[in-house]
PDB file of N, CA and C in Angstrom:
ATOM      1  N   UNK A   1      29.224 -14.045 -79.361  1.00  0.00           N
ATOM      2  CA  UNK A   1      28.747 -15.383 -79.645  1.00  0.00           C
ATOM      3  C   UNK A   1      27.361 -15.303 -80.282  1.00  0.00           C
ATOM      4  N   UNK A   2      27.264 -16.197 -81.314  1.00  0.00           N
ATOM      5  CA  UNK A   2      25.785 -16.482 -81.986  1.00  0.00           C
ATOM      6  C   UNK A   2      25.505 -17.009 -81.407  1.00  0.00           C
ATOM      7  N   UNK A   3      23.672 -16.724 -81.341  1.00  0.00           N
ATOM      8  CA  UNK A   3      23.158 -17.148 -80.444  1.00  0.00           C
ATOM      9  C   UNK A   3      22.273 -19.075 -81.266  1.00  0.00           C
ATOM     10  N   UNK A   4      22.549 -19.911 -80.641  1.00  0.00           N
ATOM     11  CA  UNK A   4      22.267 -21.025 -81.020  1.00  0.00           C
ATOM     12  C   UNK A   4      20.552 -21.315 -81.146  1.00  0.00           C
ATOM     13  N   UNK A   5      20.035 -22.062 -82.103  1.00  0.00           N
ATOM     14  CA  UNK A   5      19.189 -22.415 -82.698  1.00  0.00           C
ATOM     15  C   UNK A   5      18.573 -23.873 -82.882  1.00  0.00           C
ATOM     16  N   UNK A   6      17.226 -24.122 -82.390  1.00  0.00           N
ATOM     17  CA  UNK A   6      16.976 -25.776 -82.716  1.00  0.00           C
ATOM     18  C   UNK A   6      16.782 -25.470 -84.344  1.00  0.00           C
ATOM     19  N   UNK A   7      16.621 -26.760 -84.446  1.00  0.00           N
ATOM     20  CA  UNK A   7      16.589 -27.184 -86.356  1.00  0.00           C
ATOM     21  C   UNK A   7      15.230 -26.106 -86.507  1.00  0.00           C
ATOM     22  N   UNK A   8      15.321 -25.513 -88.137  1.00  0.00           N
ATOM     23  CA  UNK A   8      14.219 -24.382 -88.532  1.00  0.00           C
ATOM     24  C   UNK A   8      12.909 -25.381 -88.574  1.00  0.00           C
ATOM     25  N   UNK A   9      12.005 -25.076 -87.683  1.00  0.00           N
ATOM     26  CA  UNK A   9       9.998 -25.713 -87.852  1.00  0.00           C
ATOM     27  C   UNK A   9       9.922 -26.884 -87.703  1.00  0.00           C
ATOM     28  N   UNK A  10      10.485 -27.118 -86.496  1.00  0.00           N
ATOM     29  CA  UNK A  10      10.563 -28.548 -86.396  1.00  0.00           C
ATOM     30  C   UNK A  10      10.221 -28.737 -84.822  1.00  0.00           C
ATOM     31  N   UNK A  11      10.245 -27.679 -84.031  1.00  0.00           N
ATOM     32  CA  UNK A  11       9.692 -27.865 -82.877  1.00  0.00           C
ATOM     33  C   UNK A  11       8.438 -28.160 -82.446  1.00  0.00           C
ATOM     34  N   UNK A  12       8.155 -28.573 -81.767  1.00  0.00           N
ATOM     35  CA  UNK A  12       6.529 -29.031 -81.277  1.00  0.00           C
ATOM     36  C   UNK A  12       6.130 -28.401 -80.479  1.00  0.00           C
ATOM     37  N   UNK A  13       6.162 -26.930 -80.075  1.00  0.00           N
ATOM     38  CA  UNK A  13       6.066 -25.757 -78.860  1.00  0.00           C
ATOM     39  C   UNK A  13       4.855 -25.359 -79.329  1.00  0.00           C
ATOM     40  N   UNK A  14       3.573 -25.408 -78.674  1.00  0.00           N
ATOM     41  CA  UNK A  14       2.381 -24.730 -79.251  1.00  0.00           C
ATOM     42  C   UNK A  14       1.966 -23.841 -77.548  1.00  0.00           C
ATOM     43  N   UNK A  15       0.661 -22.597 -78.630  1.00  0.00           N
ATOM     44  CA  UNK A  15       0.454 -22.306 -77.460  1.00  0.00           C
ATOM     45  C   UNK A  15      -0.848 -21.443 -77.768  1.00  0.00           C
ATOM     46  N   UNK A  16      -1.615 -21.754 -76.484  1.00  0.00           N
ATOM     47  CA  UNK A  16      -2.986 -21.300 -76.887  1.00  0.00           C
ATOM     48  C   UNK A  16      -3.682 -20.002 -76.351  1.00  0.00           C
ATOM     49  N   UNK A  17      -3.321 -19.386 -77.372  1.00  0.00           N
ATOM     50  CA  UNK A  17      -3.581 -17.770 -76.458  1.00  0.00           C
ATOM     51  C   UNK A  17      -4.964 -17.672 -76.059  1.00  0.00           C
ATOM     52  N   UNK A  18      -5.960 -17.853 -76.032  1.00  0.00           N
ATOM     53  CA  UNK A  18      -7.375 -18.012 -75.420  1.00  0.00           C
ATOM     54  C   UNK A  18      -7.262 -18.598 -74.118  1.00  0.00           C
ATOM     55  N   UNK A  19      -6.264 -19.436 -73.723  1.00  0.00           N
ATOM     56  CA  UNK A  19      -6.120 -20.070 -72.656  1.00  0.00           C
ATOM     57  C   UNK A  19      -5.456 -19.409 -71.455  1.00  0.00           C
ATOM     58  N   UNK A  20      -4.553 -18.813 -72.093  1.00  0.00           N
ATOM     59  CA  UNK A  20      -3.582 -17.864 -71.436  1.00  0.00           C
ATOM     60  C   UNK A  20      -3.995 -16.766 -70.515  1.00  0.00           C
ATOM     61  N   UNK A  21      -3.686 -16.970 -69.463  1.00  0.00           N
ATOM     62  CA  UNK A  21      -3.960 -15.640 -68.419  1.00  0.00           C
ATOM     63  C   UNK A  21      -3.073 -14.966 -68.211  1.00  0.00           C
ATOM     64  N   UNK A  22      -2.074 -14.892 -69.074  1.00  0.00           N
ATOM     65  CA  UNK A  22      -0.794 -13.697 -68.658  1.00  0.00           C
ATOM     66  C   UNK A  22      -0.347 -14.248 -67.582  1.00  0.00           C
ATOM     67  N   UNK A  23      -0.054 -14.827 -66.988  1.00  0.00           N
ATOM     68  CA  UNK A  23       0.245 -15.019 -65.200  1.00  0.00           C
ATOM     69  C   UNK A  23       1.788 -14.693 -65.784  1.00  0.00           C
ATOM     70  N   UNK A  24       2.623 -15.196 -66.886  1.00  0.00           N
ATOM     71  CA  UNK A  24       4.587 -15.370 -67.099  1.00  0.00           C
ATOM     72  C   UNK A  24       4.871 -16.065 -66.301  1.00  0.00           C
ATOM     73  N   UNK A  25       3.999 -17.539 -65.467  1.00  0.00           N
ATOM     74  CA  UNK A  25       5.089 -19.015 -65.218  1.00  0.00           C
ATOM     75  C   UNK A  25       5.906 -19.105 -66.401  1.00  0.00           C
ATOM     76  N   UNK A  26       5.246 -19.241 -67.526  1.00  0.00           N
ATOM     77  CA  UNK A  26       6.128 -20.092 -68.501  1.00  0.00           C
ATOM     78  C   UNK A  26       7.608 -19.219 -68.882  1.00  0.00           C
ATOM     79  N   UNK A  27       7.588 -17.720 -68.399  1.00  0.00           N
ATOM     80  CA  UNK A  27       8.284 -16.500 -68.856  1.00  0.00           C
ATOM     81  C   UNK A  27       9.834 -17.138 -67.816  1.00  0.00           C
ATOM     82  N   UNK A  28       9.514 -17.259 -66.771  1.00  0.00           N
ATOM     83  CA  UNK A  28      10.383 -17.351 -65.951  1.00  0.00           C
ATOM     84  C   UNK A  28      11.063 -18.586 -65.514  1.00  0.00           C
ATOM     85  N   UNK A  29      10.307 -19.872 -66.391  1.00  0.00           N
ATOM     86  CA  UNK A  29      10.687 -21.038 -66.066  1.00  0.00           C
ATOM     87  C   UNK A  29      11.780 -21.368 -67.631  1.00  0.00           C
ATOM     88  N   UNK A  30      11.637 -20.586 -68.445  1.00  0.00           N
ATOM     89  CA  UNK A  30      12.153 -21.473 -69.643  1.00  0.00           C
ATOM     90  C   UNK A  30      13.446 -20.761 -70.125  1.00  0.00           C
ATOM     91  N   UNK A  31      14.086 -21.436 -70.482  1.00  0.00           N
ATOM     92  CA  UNK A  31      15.697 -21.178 -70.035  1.00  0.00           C
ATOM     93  C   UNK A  31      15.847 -20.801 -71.576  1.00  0.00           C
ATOM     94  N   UNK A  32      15.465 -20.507 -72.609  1.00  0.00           N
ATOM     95  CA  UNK A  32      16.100 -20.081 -73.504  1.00  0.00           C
ATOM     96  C   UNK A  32      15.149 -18.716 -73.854  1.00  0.00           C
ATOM     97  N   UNK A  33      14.420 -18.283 -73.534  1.00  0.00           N
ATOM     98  CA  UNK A  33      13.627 -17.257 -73.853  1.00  0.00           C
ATOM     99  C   UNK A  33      12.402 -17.207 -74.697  1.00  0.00           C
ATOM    100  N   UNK A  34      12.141 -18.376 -75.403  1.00  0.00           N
ATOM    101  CA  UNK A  34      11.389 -18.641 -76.256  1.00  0.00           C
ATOM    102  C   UNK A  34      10.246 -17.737 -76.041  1.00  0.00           C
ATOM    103  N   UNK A  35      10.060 -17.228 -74.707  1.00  0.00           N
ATOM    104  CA  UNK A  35       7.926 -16.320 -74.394  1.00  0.00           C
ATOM    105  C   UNK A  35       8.355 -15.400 -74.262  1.00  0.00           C
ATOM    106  N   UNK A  36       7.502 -14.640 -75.021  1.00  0.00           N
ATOM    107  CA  UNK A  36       7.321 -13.343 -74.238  1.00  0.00           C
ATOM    108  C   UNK A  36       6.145 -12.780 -74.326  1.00  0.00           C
ATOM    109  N   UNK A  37       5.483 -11.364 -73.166  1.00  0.00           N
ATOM    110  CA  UNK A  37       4.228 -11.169 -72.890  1.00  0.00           C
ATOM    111  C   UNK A  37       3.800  -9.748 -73.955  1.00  0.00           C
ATOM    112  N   UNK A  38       2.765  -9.899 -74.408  1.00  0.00           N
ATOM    113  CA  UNK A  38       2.596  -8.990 -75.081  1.00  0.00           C
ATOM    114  C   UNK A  38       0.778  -8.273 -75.148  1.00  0.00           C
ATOM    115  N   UNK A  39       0.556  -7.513 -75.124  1.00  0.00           N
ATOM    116  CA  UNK A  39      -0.549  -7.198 -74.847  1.00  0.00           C
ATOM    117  C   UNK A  39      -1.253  -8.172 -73.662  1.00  0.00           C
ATOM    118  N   UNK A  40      -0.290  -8.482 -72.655  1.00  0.00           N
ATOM    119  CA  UNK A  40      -1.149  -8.802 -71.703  1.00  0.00           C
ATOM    120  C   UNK A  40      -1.459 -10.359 -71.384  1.00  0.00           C
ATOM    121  N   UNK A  41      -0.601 -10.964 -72.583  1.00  0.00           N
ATOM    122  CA  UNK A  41      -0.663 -11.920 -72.874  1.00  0.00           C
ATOM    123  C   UNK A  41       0.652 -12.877 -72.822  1.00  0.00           C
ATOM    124  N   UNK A  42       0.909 -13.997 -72.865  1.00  0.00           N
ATOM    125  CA  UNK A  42       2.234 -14.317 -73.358  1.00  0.00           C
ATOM    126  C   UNK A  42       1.944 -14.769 -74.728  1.00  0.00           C
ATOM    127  N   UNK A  43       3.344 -15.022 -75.561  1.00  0.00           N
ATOM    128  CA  UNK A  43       3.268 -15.341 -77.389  1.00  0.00           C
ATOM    129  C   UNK A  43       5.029 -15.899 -77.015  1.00  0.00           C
ATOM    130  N   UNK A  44       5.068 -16.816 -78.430  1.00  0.00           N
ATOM    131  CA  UNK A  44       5.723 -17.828 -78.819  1.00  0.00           C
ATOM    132  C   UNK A  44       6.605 -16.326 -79.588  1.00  0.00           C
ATOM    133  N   UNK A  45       7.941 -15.680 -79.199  1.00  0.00           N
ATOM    134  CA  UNK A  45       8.638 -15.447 -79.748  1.00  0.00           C
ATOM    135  C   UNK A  45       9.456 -15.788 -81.170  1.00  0.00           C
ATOM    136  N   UNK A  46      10.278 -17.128 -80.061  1.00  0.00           N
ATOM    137  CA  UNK A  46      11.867 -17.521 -81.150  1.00  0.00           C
ATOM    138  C   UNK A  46      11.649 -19.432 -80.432  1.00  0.00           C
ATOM    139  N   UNK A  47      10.711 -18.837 -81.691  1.00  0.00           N
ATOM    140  CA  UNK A  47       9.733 -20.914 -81.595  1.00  0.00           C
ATOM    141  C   UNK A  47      10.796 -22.077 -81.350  1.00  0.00           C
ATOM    142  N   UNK A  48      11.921 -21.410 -82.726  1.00  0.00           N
ATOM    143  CA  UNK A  48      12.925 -22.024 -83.022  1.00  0.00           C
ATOM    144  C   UNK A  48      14.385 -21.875 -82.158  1.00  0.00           C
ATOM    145  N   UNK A  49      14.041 -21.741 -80.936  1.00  0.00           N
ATOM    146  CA  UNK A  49      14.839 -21.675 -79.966  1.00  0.00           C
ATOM    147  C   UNK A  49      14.804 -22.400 -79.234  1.00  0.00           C
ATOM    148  N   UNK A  50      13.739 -23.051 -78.982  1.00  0.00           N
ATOM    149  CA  UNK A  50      13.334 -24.102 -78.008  1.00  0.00           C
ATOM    150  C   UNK A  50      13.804 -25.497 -77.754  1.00  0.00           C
ATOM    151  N   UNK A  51      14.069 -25.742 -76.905  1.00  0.00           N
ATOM    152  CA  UNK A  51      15.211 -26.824 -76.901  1.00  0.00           C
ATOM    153  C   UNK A  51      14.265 -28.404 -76.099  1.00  0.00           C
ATOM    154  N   UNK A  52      12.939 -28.217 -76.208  1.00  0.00           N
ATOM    155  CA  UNK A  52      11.442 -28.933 -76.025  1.00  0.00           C
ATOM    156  C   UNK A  52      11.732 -29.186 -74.652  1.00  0.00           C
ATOM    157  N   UNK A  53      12.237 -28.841 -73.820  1.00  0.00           N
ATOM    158  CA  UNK A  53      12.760 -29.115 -72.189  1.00  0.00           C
ATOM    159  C   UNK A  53      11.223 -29.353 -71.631  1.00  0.00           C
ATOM    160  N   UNK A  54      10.312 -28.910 -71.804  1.00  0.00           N
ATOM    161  CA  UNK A  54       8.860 -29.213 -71.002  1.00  0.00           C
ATOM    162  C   UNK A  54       8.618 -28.149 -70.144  1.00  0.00           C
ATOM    163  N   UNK A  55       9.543 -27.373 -69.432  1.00  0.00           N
ATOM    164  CA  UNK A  55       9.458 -26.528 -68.294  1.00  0.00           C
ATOM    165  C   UNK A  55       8.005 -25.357 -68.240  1.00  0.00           C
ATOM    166  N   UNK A  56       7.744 -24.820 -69.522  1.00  0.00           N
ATOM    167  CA  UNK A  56       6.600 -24.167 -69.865  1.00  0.00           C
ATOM    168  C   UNK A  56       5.540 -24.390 -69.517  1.00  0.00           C
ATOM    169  N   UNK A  57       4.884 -26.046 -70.229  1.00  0.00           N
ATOM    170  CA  UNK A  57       4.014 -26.493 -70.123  1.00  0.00           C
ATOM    171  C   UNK A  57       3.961 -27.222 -68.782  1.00  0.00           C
ATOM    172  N   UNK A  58       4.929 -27.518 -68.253  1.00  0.00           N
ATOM    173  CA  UNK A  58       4.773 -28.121 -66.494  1.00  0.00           C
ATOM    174  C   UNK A  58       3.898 -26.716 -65.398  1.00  0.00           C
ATOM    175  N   UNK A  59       4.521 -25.693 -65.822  1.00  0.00           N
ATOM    176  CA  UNK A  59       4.137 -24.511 -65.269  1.00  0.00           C
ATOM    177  C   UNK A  59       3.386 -23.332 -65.503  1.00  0.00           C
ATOM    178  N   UNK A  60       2.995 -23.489 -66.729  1.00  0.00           N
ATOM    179  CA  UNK A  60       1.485 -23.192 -66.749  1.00  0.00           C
ATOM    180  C   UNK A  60       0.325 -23.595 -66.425  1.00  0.00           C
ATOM    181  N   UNK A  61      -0.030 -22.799 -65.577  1.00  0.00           N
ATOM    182  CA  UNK A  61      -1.361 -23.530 -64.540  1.00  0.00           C
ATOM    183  C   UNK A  61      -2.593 -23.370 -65.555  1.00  0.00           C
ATOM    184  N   UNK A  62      -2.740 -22.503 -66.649  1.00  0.00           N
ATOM    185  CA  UNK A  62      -3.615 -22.773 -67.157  1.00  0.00           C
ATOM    186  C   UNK A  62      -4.012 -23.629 -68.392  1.00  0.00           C
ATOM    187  N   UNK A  63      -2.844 -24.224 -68.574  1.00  0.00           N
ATOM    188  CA  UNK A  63      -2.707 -25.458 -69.646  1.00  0.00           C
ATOM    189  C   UNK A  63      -2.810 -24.647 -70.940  1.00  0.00           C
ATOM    190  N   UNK A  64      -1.868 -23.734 -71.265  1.00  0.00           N
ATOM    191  CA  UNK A  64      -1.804 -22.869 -72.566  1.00  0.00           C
ATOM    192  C   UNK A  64      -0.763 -23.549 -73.725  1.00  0.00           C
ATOM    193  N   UNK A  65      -0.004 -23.797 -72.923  1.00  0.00           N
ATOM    194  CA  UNK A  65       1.253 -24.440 -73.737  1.00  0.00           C
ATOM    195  C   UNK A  65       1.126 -25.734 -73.615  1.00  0.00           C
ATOM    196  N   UNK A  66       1.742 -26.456 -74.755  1.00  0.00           N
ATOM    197  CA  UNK A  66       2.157 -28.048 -75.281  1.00  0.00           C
ATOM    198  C   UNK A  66       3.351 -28.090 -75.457  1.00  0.00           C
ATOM    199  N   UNK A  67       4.460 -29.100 -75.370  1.00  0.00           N
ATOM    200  CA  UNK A  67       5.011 -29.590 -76.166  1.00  0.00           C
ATOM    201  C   UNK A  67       5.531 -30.975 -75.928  1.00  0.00           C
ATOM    202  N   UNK A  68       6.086 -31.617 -76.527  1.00  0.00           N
ATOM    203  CA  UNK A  68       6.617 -32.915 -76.724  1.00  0.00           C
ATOM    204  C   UNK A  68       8.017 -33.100 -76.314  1.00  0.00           C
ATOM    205  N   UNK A  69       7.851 -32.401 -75.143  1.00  0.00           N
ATOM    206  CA  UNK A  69       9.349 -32.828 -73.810  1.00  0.00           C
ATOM    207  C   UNK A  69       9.826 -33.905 -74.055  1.00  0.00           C
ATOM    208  N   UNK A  70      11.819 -33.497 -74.391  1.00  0.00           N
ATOM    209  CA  UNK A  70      12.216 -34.581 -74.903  1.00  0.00           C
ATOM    210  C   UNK A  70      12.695 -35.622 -76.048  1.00  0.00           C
ATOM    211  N   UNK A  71      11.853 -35.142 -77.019  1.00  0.00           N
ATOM    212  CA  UNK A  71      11.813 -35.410 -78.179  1.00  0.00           C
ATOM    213  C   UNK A  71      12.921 -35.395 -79.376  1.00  0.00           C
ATOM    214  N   UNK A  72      12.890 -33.713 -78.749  1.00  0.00           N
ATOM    215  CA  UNK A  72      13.925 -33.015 -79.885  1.00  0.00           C
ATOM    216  C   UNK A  72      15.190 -32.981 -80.055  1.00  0.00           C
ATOM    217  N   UNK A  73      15.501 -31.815 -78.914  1.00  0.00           N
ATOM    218  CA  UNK A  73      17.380 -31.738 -78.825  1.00  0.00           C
ATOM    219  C   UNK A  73      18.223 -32.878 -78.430  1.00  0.00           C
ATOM    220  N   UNK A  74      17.632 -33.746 -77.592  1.00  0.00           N
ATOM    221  CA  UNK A  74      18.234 -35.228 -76.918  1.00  0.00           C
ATOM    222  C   UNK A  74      18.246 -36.211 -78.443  1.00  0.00           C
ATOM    223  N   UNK A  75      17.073 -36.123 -78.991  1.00  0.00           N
ATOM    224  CA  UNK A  75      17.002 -37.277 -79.685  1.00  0.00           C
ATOM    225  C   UNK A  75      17.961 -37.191 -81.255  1.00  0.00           C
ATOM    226  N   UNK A  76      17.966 -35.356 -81.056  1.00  0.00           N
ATOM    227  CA  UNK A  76      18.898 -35.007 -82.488  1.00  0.00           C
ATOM    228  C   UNK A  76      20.440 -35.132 -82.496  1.00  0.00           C
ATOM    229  N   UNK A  77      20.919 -35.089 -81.026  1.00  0.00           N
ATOM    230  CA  UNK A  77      22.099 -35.639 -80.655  1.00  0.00           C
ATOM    231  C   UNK A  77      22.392 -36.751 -80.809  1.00  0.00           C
ATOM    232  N   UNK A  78      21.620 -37.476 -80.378  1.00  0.00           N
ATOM    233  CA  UNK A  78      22.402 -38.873 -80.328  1.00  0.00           C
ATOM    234  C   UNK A  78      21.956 -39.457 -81.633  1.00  0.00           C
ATOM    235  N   UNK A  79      20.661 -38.946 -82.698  1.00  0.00           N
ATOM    236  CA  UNK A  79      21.386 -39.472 -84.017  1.00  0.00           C
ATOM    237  C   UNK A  79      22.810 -38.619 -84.435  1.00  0.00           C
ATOM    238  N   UNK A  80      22.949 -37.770 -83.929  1.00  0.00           N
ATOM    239  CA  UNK A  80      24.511 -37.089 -84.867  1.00  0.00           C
ATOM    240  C   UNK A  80      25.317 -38.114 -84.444  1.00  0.00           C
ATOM    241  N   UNK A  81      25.499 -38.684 -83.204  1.00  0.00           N
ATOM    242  CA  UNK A  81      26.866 -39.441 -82.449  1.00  0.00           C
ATOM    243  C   UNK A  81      26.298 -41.277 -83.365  1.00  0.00           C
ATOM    244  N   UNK A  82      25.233 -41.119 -83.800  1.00  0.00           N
ATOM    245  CA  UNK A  82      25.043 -42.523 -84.481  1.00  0.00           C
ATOM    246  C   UNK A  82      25.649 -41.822 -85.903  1.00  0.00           C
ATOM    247  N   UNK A  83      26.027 -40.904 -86.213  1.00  0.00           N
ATOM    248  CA  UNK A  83      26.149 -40.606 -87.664  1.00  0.00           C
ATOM    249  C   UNK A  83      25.274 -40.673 -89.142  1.00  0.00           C
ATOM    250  N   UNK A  84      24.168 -40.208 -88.255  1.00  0.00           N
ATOM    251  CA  UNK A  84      23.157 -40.277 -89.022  1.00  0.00           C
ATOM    252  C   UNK A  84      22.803 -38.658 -89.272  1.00  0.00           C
ATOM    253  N   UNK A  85      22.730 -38.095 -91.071  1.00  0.00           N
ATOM    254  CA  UNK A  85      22.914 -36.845 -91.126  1.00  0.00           C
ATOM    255  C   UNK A  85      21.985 -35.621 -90.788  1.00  0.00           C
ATOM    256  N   UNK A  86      22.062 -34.882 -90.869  1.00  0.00           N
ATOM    257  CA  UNK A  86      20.928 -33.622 -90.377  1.00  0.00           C
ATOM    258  C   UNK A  86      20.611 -33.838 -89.058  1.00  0.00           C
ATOM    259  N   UNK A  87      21.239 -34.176 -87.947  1.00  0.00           N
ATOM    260  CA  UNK A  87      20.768 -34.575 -86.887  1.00  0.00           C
ATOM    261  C   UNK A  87      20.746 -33.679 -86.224  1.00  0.00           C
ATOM    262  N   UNK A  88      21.419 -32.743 -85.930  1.00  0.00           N
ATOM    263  CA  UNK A  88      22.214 -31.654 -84.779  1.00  0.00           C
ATOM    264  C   UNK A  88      20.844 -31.027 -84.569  1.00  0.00           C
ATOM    265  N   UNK A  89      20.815 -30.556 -82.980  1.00  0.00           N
ATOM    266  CA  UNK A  89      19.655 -30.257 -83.062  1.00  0.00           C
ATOM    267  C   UNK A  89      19.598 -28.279 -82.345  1.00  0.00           C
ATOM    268  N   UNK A  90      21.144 -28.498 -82.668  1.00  0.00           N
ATOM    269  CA  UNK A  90      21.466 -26.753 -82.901  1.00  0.00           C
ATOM    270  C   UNK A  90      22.449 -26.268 -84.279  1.00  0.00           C
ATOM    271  N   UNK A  91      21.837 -25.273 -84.985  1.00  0.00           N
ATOM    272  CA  UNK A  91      22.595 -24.438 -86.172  1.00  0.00           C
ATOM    273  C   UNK A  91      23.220 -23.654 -86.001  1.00  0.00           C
ATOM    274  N   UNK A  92      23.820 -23.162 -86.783  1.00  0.00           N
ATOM    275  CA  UNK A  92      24.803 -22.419 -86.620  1.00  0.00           C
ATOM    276  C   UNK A  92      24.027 -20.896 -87.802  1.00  0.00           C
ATOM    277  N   UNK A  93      23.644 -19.742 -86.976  1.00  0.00           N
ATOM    278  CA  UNK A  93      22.978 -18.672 -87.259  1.00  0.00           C
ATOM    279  C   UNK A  93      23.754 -17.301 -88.415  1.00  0.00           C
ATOM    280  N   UNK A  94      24.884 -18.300 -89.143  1.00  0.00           N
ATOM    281  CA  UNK A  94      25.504 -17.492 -89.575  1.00  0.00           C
ATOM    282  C   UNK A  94      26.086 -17.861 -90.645  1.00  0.00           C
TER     283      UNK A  94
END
């Protein structure tokens, strides 16, 4: 199975590595993989994976991450079911 995709640069997932203490709340709370830790740090992988669920930014205690929970995958659905085009708010990687 391909692995599914939000729409390309369109997510609102930010993240502020100065802020970041490495702790990986956000590593272990977010269901598609989007973080990972790297020098000690966490970093925004597969940006475009993110499905804006909030879970990151709820659980980072040091307020590193943003995003606009909600927004995205919910709101790109239900324009597809209004039939309104480009809506889907997963691609197809292939």
């Amino acid at each position: 199975m391909r692995p599914m995709v939000y729409l390309k640069d369109v997510v609102t997932l930010f993240h502020n590595r100065e802020m970041c203490n490495g702790c990986g709340a956000c590593l272990s709370v977010c269901p598609r993989q989007v973080l990972q830790r790297c020098n000690g740090k966490v970093e925004i992988a597969r940006r475009d994976a993110c499905i804006e669920c909030g879970a990151c930014q709820r659980n980072c205690p040091q307020g590193a991450l943003t995003v606009q929970a909600g927004v995205g995958c919910a709101s790109a659905v239900i324009n597809q079911v209004l039939g309104r085009k480009k809506a889907c708010c997963v691609v197809d990687n292939g």
